[in-house]
C-alpha atoms as a PDB file:
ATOM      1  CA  UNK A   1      76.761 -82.198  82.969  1.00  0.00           C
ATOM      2  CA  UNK A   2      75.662 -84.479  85.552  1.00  0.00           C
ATOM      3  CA  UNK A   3      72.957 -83.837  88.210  1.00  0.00           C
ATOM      4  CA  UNK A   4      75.774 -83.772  91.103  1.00  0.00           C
ATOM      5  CA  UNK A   5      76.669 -80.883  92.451  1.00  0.00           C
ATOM      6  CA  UNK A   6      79.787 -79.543  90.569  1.00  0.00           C
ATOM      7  CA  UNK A   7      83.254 -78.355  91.922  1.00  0.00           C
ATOM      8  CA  UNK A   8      85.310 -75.443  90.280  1.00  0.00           C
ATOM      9  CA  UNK A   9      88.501 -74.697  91.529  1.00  0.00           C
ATOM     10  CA  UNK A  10      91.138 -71.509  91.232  1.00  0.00           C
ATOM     11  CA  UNK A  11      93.695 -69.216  93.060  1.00  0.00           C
ATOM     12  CA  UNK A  12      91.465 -66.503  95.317  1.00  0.00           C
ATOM     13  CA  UNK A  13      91.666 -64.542  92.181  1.00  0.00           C
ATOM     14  CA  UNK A  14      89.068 -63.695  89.126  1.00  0.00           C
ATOM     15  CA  UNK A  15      91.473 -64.085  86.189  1.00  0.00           C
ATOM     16  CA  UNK A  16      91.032 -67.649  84.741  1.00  0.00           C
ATOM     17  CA  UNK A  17      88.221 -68.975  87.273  1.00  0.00           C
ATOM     18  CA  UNK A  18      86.359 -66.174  86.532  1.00  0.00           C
ATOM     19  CA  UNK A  19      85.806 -67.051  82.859  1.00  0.00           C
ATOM     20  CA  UNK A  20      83.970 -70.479  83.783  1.00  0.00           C
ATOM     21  CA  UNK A  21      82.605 -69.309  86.945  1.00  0.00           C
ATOM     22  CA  UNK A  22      80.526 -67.188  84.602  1.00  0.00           C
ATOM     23  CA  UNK A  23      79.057 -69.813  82.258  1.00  0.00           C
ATOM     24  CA  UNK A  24      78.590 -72.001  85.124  1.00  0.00           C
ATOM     25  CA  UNK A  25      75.948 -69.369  86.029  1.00  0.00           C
ATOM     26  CA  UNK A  26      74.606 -68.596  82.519  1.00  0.00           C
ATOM     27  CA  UNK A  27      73.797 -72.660  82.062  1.00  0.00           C
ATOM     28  CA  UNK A  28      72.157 -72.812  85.481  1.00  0.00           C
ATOM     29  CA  UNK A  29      74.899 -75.105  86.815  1.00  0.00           C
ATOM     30  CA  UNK A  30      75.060 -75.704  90.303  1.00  0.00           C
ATOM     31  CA  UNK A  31      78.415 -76.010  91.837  1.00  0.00           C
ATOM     32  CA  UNK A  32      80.726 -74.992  94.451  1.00  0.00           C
ATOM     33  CA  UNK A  33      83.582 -72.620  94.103  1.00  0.00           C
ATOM     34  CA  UNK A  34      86.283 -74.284  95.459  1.00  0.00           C
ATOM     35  CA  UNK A  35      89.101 -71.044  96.348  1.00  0.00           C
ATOM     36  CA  UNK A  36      92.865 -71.525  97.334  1.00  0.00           C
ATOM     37  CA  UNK A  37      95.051 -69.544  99.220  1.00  0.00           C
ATOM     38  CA  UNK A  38      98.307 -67.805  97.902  1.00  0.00           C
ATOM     39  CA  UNK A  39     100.238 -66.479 101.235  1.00  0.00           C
ATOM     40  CA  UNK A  40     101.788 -62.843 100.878  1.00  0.00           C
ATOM     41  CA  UNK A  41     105.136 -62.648  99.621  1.00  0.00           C
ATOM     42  CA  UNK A  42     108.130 -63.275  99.008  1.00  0.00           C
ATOM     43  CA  UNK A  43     107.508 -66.673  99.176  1.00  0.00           C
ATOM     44  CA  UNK A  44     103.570 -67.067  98.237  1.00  0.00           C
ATOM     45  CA  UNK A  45     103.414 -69.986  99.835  1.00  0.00           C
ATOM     46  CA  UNK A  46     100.791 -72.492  97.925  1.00  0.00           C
ATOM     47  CA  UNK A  47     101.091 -75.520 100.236  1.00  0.00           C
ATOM     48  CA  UNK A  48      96.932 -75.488 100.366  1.00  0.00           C
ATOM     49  CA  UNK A  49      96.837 -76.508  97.038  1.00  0.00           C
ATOM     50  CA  UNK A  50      99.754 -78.282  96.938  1.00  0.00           C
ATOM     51  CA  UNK A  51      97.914 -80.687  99.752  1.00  0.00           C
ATOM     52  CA  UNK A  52      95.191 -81.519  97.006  1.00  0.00           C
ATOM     53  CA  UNK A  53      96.696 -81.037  93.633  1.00  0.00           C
ATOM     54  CA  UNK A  54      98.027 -84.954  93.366  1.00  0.00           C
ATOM     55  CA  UNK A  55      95.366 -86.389  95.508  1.00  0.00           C
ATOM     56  CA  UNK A  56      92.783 -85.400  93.686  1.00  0.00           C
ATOM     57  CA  UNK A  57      92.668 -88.043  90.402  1.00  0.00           C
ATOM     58  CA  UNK A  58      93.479 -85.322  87.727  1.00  0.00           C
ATOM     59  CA  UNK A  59      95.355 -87.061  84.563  1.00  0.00           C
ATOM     60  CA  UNK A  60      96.634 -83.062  84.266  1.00  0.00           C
ATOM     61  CA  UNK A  61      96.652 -81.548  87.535  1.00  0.00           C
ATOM     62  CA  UNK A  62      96.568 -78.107  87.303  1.00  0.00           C
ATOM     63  CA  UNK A  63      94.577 -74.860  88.111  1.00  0.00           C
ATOM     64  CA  UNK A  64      91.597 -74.314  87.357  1.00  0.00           C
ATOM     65  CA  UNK A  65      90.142 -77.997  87.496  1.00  0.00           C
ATOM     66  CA  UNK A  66      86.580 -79.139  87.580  1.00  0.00           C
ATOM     67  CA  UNK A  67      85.187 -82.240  88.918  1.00  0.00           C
ATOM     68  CA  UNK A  68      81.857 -83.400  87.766  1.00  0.00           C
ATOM     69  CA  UNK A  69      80.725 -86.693  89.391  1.00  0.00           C
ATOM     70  CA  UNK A  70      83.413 -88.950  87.357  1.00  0.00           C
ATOM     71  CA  UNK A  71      84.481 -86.335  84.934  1.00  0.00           C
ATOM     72  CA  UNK A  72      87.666 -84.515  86.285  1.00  0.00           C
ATOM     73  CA  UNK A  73      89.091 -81.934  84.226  1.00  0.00           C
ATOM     74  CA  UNK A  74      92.192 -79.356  84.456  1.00  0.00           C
ATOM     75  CA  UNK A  75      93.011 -76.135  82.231  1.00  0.00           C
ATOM     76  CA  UNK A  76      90.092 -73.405  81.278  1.00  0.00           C
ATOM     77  CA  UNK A  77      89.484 -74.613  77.572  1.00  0.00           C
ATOM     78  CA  UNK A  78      88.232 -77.611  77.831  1.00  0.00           C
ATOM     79  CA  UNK A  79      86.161 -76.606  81.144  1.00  0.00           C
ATOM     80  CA  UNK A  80      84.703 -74.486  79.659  1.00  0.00           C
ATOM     81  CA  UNK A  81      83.688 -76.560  76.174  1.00  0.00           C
ATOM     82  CA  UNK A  82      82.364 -79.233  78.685  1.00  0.00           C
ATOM     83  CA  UNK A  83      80.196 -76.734  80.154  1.00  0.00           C
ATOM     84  CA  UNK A  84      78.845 -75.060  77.411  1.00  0.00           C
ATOM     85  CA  UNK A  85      78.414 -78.250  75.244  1.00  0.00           C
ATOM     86  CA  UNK A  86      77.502 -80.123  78.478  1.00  0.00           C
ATOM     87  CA  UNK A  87      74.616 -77.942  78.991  1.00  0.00           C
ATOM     88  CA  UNK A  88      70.952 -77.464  77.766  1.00  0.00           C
ATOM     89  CA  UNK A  89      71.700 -73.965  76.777  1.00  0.00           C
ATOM     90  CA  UNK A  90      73.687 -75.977  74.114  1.00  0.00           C
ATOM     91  CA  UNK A  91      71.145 -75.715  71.109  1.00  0.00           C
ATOM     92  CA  UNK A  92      72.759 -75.181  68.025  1.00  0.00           C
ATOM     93  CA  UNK A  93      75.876 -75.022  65.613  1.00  0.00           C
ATOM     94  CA  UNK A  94      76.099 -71.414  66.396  1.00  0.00           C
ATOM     95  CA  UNK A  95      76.704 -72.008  70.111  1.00  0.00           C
ATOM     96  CA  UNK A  96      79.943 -73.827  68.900  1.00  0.00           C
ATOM     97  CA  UNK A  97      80.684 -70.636  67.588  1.00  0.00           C
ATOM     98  CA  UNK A  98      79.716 -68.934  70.736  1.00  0.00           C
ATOM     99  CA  UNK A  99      82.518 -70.859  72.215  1.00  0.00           C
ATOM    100  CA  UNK A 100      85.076 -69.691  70.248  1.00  0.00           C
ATOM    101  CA  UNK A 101      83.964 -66.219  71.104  1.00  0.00           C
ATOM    102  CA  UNK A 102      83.812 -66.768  74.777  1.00  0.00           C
ATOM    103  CA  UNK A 103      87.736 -67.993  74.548  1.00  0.00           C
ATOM    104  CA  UNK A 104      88.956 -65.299  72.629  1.00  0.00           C
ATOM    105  CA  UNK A 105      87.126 -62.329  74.986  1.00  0.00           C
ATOM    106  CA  UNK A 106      88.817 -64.189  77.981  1.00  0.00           C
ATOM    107  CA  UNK A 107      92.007 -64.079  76.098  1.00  0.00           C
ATOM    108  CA  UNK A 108      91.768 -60.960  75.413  1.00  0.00           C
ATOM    109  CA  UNK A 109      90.559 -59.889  79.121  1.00  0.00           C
ATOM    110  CA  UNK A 110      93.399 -62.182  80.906  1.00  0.00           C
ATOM    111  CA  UNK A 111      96.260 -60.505  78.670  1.00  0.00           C
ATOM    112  CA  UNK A 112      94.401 -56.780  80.103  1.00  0.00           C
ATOM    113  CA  UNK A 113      94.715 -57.634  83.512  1.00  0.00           C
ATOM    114  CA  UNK A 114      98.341 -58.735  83.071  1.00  0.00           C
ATOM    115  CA  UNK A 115      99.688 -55.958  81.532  1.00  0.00           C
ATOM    116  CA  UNK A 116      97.570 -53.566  84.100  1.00  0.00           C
ATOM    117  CA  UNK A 117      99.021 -55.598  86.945  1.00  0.00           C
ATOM    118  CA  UNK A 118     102.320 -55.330  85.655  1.00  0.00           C
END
């Protein structure tokens, strides 16, 4: 990752931000948490991201995205394989592993919270 400060943007909510938020902090990254609004129902409006979301040079645009210096990236997969094999905490074959691990627990934690907030 580059020495710029990086951006990480979601919905004001934990569920797929959360997951990179977290290794963000556990490789020492410094970056800002960029957080959109969702206005109450029944029409949740999402006009604040809407202003951004083609504006912003994404080849996918999408939520969550990250923008590091010239690197601009959409969807929590690869965000978070460029952050973990970005990083210096990024040592050894059995961090690629690692990886694999942290995707399936935040699988496995995002289908939770949906069916508990269903």
């Amino acid at each position: 990752m580059s020495s710029s400060k990086v951006i990480v943007a979601y919905w004001k909510t934990r569920t797929l931000g959360e997951s990179i938020r977290l290794m963000l902090v556990y490789v020492g990254a410094n970056f800002t948490d960029k957080v959109y609004e969702v206005g109450d129902g029944p029409t949740f409006d999402k006009s604040e991201y809407l202003r951004d979301k083609f504006k912003l040079g994404l080849d996918f645009p999408n939520l969550p995205y990250m923008i590091d210096g010239d690197i601009k990236l959409s969807q929590t997969i690869p965000i978070l394989q460029y952050v973990l094999l970005g990083s210096d905490s990024h040592k050894t074959q059995c961090e690629d592993v690692y990886l694999g691990v942290v995707n399936c627990g935040r699988d496995f934690l995002n289908l939770h919270f949906v069916r508990c907030n269903n």
